[in-house]
C-alpha atoms as a PDB file:
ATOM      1  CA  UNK A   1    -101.646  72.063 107.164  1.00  0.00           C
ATOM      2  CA  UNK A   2    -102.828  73.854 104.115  1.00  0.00           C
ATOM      3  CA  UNK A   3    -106.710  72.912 103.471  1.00  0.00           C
ATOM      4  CA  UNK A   4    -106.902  70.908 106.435  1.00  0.00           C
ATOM      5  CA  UNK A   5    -109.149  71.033 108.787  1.00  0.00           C
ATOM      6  CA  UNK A   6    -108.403  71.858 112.536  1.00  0.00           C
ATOM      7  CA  UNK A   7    -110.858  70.964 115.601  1.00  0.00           C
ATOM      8  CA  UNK A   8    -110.906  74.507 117.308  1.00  0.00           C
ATOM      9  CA  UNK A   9    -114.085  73.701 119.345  1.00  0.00           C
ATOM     10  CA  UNK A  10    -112.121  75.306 122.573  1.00  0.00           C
ATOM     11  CA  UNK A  11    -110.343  77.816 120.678  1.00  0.00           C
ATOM     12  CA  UNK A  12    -110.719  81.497 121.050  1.00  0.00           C
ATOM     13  CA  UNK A  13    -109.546  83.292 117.886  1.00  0.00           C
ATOM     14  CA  UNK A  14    -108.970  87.167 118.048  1.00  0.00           C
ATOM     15  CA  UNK A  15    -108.906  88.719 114.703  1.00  0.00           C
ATOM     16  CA  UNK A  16    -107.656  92.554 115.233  1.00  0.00           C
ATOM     17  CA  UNK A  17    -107.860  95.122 111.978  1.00  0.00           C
ATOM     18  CA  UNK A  18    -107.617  98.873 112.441  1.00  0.00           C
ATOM     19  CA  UNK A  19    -109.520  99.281 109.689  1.00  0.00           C
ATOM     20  CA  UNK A  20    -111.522  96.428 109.498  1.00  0.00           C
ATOM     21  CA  UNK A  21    -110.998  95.529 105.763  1.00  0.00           C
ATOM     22  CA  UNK A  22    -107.568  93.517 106.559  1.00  0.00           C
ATOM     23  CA  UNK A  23    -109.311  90.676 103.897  1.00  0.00           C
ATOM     24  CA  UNK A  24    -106.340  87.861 105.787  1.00  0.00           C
ATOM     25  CA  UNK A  25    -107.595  88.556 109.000  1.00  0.00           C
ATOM     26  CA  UNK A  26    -110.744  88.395 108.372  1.00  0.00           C
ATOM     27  CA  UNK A  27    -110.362  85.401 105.999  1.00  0.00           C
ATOM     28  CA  UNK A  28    -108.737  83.503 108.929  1.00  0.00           C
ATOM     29  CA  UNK A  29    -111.654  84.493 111.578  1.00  0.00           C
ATOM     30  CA  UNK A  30    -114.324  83.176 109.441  1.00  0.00           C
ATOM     31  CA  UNK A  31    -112.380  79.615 108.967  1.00  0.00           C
ATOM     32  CA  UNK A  32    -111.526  79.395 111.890  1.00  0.00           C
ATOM     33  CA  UNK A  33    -115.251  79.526 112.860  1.00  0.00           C
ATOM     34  CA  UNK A  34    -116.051  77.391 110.792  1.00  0.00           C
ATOM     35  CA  UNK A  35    -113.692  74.875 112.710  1.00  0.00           C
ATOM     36  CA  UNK A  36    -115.771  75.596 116.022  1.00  0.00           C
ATOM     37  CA  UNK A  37    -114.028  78.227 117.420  1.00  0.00           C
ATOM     38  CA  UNK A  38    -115.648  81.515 119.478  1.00  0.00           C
ATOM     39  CA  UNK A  39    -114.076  84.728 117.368  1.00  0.00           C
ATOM     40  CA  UNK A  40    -113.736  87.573 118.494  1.00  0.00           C
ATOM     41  CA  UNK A  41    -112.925  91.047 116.330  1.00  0.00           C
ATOM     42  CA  UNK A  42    -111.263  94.241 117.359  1.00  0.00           C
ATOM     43  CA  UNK A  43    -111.777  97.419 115.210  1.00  0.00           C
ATOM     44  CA  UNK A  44    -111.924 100.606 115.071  1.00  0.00           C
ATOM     45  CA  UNK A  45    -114.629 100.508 112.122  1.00  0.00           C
ATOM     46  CA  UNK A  46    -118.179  99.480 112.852  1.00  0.00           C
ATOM     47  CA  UNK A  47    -120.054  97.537 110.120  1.00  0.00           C
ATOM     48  CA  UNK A  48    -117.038  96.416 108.818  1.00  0.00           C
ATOM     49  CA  UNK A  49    -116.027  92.824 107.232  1.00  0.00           C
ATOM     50  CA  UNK A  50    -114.061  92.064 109.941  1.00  0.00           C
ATOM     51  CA  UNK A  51    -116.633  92.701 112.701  1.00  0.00           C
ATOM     52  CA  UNK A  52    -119.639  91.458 110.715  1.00  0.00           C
ATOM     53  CA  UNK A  53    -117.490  87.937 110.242  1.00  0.00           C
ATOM     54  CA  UNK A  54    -117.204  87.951 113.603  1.00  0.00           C
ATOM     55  CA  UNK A  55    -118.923  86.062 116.254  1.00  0.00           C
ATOM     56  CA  UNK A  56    -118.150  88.599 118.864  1.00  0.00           C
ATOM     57  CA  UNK A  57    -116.602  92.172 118.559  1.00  0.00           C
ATOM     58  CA  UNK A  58    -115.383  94.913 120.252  1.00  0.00           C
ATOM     59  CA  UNK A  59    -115.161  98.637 118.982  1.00  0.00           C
ATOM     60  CA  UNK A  60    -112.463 100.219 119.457  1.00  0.00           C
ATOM     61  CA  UNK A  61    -114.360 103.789 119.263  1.00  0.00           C
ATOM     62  CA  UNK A  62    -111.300 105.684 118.907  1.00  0.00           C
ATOM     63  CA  UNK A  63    -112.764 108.046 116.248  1.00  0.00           C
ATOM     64  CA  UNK A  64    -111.130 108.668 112.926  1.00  0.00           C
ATOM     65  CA  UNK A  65    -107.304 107.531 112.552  1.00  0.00           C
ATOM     66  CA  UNK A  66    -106.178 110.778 110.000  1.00  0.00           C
ATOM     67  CA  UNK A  67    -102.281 109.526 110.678  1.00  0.00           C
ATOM     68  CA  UNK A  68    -101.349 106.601 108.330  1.00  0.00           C
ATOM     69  CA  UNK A  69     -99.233 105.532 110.838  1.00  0.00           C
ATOM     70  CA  UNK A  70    -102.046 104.316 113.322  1.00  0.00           C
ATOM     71  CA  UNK A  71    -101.490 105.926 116.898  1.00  0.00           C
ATOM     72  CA  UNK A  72    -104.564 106.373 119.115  1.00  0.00           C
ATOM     73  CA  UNK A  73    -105.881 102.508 117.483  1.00  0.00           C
ATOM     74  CA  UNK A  74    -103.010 100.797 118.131  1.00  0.00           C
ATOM     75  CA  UNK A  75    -103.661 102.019 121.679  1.00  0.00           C
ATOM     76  CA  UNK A  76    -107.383 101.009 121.773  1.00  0.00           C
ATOM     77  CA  UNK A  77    -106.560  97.637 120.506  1.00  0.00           C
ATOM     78  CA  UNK A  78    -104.265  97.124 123.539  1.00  0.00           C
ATOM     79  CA  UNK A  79    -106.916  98.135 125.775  1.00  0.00           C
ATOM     80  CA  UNK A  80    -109.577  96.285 124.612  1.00  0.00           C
ATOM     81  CA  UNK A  81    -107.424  92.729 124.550  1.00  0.00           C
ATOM     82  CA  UNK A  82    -106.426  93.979 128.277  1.00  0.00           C
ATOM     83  CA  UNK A  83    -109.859  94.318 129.170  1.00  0.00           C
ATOM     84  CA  UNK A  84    -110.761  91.099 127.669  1.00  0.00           C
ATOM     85  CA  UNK A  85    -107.960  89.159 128.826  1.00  0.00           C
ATOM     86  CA  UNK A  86    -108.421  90.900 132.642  1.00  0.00           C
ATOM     87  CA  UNK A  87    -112.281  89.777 132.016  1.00  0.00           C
ATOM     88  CA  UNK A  88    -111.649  86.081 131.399  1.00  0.00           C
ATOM     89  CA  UNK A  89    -109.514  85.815 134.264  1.00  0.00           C
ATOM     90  CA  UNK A  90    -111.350  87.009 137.056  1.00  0.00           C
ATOM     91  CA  UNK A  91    -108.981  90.161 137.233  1.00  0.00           C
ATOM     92  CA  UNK A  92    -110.307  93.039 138.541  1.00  0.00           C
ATOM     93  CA  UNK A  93    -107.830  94.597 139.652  1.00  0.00           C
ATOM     94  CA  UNK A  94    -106.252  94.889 136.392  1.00  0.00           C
ATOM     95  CA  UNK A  95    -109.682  96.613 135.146  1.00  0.00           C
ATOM     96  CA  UNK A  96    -109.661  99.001 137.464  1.00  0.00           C
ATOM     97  CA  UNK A  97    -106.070 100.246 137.337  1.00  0.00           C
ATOM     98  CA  UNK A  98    -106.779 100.588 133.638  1.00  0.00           C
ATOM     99  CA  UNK A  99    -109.087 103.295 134.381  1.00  0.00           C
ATOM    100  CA  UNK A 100    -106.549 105.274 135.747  1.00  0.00           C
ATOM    101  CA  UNK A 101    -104.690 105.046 132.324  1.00  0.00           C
ATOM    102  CA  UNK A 102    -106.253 108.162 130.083  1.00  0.00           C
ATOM    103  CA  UNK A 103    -105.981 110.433 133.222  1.00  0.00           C
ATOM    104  CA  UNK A 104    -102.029 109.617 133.140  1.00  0.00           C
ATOM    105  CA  UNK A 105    -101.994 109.586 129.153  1.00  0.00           C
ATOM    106  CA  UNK A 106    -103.248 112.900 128.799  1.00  0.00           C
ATOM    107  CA  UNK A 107    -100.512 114.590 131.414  1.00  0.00           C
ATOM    108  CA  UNK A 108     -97.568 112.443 129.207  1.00  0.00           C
ATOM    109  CA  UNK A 109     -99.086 114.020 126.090  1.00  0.00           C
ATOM    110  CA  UNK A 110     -98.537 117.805 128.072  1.00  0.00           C
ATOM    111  CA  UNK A 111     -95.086 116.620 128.615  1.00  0.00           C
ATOM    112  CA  UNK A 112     -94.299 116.028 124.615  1.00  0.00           C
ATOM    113  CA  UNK A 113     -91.751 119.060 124.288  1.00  0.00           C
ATOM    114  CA  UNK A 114     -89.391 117.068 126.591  1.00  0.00           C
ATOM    115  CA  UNK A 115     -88.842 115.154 124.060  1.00  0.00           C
ATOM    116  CA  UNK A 116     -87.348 117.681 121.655  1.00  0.00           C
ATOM    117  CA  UNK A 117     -83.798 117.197 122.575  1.00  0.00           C
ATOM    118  CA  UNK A 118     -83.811 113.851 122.134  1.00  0.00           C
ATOM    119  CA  UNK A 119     -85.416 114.495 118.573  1.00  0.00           C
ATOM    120  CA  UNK A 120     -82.664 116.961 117.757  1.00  0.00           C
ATOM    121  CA  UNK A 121     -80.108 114.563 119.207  1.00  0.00           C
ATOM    122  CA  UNK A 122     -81.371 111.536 116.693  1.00  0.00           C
ATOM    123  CA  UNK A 123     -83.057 113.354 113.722  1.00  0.00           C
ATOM    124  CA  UNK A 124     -79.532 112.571 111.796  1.00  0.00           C
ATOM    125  CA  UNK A 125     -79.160 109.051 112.765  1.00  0.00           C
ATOM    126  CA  UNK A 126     -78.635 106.615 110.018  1.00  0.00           C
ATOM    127  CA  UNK A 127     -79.585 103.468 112.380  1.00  0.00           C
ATOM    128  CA  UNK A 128     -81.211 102.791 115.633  1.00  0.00           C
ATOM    129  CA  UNK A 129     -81.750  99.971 117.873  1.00  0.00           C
ATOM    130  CA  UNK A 130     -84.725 100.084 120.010  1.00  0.00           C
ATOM    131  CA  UNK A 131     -84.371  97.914 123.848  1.00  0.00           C
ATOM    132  CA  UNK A 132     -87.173  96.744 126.080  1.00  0.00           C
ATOM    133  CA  UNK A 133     -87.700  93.497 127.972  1.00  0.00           C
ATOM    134  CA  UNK A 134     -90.743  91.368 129.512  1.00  0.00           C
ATOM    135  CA  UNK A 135     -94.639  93.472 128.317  1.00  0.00           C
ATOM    136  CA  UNK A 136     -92.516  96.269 127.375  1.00  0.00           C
ATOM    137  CA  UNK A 137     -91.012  94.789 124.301  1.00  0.00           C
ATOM    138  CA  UNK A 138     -94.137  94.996 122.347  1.00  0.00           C
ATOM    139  CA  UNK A 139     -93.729  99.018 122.623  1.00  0.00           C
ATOM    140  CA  UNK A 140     -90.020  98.584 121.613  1.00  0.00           C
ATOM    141  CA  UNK A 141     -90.982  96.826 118.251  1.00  0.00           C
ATOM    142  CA  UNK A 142     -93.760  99.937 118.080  1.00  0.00           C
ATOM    143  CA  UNK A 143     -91.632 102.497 118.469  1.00  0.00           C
ATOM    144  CA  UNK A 144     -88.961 100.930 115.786  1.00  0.00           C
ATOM    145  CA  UNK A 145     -91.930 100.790 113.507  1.00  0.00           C
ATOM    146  CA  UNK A 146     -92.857 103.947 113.895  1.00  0.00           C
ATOM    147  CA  UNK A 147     -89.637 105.396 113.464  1.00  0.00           C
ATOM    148  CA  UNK A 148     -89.176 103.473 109.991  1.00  0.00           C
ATOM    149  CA  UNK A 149     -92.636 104.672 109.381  1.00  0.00           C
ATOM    150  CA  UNK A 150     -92.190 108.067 109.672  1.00  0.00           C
ATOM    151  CA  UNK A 151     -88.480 108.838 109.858  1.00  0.00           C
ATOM    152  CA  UNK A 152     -87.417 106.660 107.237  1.00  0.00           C
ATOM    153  CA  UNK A 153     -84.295 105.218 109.406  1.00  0.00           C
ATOM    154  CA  UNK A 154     -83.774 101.415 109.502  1.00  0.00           C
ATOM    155  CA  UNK A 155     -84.596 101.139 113.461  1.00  0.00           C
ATOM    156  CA  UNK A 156     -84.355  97.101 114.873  1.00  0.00           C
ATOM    157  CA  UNK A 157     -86.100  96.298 118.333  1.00  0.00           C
ATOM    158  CA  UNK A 158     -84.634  93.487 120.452  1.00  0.00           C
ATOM    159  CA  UNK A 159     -85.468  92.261 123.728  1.00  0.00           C
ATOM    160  CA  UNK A 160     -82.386  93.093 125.881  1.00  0.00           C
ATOM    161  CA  UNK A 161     -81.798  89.497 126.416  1.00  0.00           C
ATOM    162  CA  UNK A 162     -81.081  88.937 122.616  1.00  0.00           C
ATOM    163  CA  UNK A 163     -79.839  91.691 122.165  1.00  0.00           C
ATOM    164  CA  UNK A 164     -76.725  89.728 124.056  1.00  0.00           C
ATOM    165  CA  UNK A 165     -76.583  87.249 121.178  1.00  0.00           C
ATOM    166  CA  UNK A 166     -74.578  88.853 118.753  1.00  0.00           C
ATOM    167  CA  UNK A 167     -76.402  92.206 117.793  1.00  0.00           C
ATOM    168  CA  UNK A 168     -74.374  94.141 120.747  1.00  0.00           C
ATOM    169  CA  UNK A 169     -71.385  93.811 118.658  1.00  0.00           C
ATOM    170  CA  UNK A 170     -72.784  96.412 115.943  1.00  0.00           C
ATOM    171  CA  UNK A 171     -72.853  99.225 118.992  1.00  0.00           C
ATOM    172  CA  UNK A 172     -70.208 101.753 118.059  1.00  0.00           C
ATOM    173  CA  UNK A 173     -69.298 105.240 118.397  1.00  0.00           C
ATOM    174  CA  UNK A 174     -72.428 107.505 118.530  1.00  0.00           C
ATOM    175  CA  UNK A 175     -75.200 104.343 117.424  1.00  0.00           C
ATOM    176  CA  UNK A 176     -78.221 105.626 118.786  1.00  0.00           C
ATOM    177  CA  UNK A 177     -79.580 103.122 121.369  1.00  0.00           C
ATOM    178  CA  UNK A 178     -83.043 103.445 122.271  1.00  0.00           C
ATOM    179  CA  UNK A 179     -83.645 102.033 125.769  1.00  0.00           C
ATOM    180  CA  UNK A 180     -87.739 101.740 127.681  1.00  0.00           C
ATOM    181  CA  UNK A 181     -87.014 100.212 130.764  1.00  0.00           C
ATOM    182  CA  UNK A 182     -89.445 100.490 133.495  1.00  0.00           C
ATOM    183  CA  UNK A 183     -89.784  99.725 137.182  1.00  0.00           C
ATOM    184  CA  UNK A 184     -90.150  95.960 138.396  1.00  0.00           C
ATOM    185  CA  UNK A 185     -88.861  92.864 137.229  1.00  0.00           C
ATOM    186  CA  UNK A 186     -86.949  93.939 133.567  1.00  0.00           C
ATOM    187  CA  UNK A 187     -85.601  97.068 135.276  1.00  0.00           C
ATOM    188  CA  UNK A 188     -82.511  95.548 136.838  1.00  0.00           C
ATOM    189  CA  UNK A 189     -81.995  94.150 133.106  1.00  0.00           C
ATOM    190  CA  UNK A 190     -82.269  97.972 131.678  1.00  0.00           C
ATOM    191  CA  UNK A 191     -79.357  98.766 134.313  1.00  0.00           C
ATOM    192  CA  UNK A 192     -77.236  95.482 133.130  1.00  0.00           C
ATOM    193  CA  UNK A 193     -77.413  96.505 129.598  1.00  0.00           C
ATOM    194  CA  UNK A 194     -76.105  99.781 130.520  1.00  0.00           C
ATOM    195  CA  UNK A 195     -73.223  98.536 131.970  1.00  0.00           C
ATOM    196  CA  UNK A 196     -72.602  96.588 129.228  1.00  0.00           C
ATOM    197  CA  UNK A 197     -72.354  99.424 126.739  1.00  0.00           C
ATOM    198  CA  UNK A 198     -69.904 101.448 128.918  1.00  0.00           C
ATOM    199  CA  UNK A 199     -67.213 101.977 126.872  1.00  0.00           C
ATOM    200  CA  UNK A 200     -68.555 101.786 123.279  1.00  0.00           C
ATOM    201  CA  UNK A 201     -69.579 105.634 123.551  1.00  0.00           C
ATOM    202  CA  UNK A 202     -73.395 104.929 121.996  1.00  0.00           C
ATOM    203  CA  UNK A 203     -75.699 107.649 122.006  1.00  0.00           C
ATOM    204  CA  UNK A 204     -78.278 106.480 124.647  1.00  0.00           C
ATOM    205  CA  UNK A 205     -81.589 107.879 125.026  1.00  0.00           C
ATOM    206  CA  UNK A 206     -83.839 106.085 127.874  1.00  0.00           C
ATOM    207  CA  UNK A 207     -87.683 106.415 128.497  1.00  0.00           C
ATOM    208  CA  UNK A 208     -88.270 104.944 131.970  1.00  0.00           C
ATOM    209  CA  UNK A 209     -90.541 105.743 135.204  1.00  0.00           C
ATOM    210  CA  UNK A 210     -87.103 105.252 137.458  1.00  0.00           C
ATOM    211  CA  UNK A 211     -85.096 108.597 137.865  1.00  0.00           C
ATOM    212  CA  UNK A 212     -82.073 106.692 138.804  1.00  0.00           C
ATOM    213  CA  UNK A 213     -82.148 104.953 135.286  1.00  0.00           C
ATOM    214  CA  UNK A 214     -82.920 108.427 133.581  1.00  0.00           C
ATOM    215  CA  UNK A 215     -79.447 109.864 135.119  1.00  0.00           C
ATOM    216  CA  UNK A 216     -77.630 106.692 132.932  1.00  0.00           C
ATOM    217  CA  UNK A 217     -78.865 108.378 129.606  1.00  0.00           C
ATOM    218  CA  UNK A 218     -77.535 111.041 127.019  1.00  0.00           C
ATOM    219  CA  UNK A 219     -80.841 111.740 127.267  1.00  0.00           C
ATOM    220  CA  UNK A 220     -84.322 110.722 128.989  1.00  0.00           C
ATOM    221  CA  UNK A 221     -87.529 111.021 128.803  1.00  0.00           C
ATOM    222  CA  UNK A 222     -88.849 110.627 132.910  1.00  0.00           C
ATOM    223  CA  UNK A 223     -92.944 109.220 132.596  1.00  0.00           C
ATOM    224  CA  UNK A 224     -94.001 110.322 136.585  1.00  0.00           C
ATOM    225  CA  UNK A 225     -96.589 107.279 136.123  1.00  0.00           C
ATOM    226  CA  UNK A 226     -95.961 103.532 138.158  1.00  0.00           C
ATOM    227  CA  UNK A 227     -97.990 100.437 137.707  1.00  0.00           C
ATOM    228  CA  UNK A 228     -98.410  97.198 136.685  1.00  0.00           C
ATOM    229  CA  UNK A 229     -97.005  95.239 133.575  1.00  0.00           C
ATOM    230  CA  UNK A 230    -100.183  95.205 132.319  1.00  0.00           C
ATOM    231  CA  UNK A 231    -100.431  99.092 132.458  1.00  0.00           C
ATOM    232  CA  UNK A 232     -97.118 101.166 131.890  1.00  0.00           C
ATOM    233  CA  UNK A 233     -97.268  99.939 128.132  1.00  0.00           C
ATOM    234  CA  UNK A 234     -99.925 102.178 127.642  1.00  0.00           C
ATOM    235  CA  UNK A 235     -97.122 105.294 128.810  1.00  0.00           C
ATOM    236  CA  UNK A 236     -94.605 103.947 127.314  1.00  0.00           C
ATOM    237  CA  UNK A 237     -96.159 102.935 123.910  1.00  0.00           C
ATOM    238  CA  UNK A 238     -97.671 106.924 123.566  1.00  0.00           C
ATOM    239  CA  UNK A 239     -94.210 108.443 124.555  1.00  0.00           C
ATOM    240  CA  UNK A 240     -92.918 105.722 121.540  1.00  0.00           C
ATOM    241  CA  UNK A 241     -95.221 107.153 119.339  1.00  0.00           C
ATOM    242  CA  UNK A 242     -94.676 111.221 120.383  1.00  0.00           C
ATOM    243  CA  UNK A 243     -90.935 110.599 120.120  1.00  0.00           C
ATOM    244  CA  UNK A 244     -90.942 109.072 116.725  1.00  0.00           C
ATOM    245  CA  UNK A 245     -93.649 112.077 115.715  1.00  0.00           C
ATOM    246  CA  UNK A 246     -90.911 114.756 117.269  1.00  0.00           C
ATOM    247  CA  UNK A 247     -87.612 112.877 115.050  1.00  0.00           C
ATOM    248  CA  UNK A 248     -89.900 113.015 111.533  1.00  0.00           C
ATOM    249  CA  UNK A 249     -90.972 116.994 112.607  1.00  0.00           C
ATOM    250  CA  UNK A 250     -87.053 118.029 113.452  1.00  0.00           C
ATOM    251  CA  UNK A 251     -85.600 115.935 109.754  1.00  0.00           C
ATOM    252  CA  UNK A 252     -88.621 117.732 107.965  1.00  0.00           C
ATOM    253  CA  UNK A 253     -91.146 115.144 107.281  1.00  0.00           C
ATOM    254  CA  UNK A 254     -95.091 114.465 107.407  1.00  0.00           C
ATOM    255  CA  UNK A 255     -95.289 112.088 110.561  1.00  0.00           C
ATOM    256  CA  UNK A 256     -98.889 111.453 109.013  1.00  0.00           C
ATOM    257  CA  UNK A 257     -98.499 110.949 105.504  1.00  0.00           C
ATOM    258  CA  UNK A 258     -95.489 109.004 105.528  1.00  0.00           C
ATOM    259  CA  UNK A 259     -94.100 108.222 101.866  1.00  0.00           C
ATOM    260  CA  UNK A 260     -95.323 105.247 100.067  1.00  0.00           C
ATOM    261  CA  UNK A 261     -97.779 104.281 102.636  1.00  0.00           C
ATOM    262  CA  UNK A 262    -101.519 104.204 102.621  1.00  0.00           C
ATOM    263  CA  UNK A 263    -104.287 103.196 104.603  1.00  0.00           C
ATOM    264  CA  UNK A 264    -105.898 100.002 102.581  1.00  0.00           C
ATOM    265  CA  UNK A 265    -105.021  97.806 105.426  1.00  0.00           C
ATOM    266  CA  UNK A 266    -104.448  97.695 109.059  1.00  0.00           C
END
């Protein structure tokens, strides 16, 4: 496949960059137009390479990103591919429950000190597994990020159902299991896995919009928000972020300038 060339005359190719200066991404976007294809870029930077290589673009407009470990862009970027994707399919009713997403955001962010005893309950992990299932396992492999990113503990995301397949077995005593499961169809897989880890006394904290699957936890962080699965990864993506932000504040750490990191790419 290297050097070859592909017909992408009905292709849409989204290039997304932070930053804008991501020199793969944007690489890939101007090849790939090349090979007929409509690109699109998603930043956060105007004038930059990525969105001047570009066909099409779309500005994030999120205003500086000061923490290394991007935050408010990664959330911009998942709006604007919404809004595209709810665009090209005729969806307006996804659009307009999106609008009722920075109202919600901005009552979650209030809520951040409930998420202090979870923070004291994890900041002397050594490991973590992070759980979601169906949209929501995006946010889990956020949040693990995150937590690597500015903790500096090995965290793994899994979708519940492979979690099954073998990485269950490494749940002990006290293994901090991070569980997001939300109402509709992946919540009565949130309630399964709990079942399943009767028994192995795990330290389980769960982030969820169902009270009933709060209760299950050690401890729980309750988001008073419902919606679609297009929408609750907005809550539960910014509660990802403000929990991993609350573990690097309680083991001592910079949650913005995490060590070794920079901001060349992204």
């Amino acid at each position: 496949m290297y050097h070859k060339r592909i017909d992408l005359s009905e292709a849409l190719v989204i290039g997304i960059s932070q930053s804008g200066a991501t020199s793969d991404v944007t690489e890939f976007l101007v090849d790939a137009g090349t090979q007929g294809a409509l690109t699109v870029g998603i930043s956060n930077t105007e004038e930059s390479p990525l969105l001047k290589a570009a066909q099409e673009h779309l500005l994030c407009s999120a205003g500086k990103e000061v923490s290394v470990a991007a935050t408010k862009t990664f959330t911009t970027e998942m709006a604007a591919l919404l809004m595209l994707a709810a665009t090209i399919a005729g969806r307006q009713d996804i659009l307009k429950e999106l609008v009722s997403v920075p109202e919600a955001l901005e009552t979650i962010f209030a809520g951040a000190d409930a998420l202090d005893g979870a923070a004291q309950l994890l900041r002397n992990m050594q490991n973590a597994f992070v759980l979601a299932r169906g949209t929501t396992y995006a946010v889990a492999m956020e949040s693990a990020l995150k937590i690597q990113e500015t903790t500096y503990i090995p965290a793994k995301a899994f979708a519940i159902s492979d979690f099954y397949h073998g990485p269950i077995a490494m749940v002990e005593k006290n293994t901090p299991v991070i569980i997001y499961g939300m109402k509709g169809p992946s919540l009565e897989e949130a309630n399964d896995l709990l079942d399943r880890l009767e028994g192995r006394n795990s330290t389980v904290l769960i982030i969820s919009n169902d009270e009933a699957l709060c209760k299950r936890g050690e401890k729980s962080f309750f988001i008073p928000f419902e919606g679609s699965d297009f929408v609750t990864p907005f809550y539960t993506a910014t509660v990802a972020q403000m929990l991993a932000c609350r573990i690097a504040l309680a083991r001592g750490n910079n949650p913005d300038q995490p060590r070794g990191l920079n901001k060349i790419t992204g």
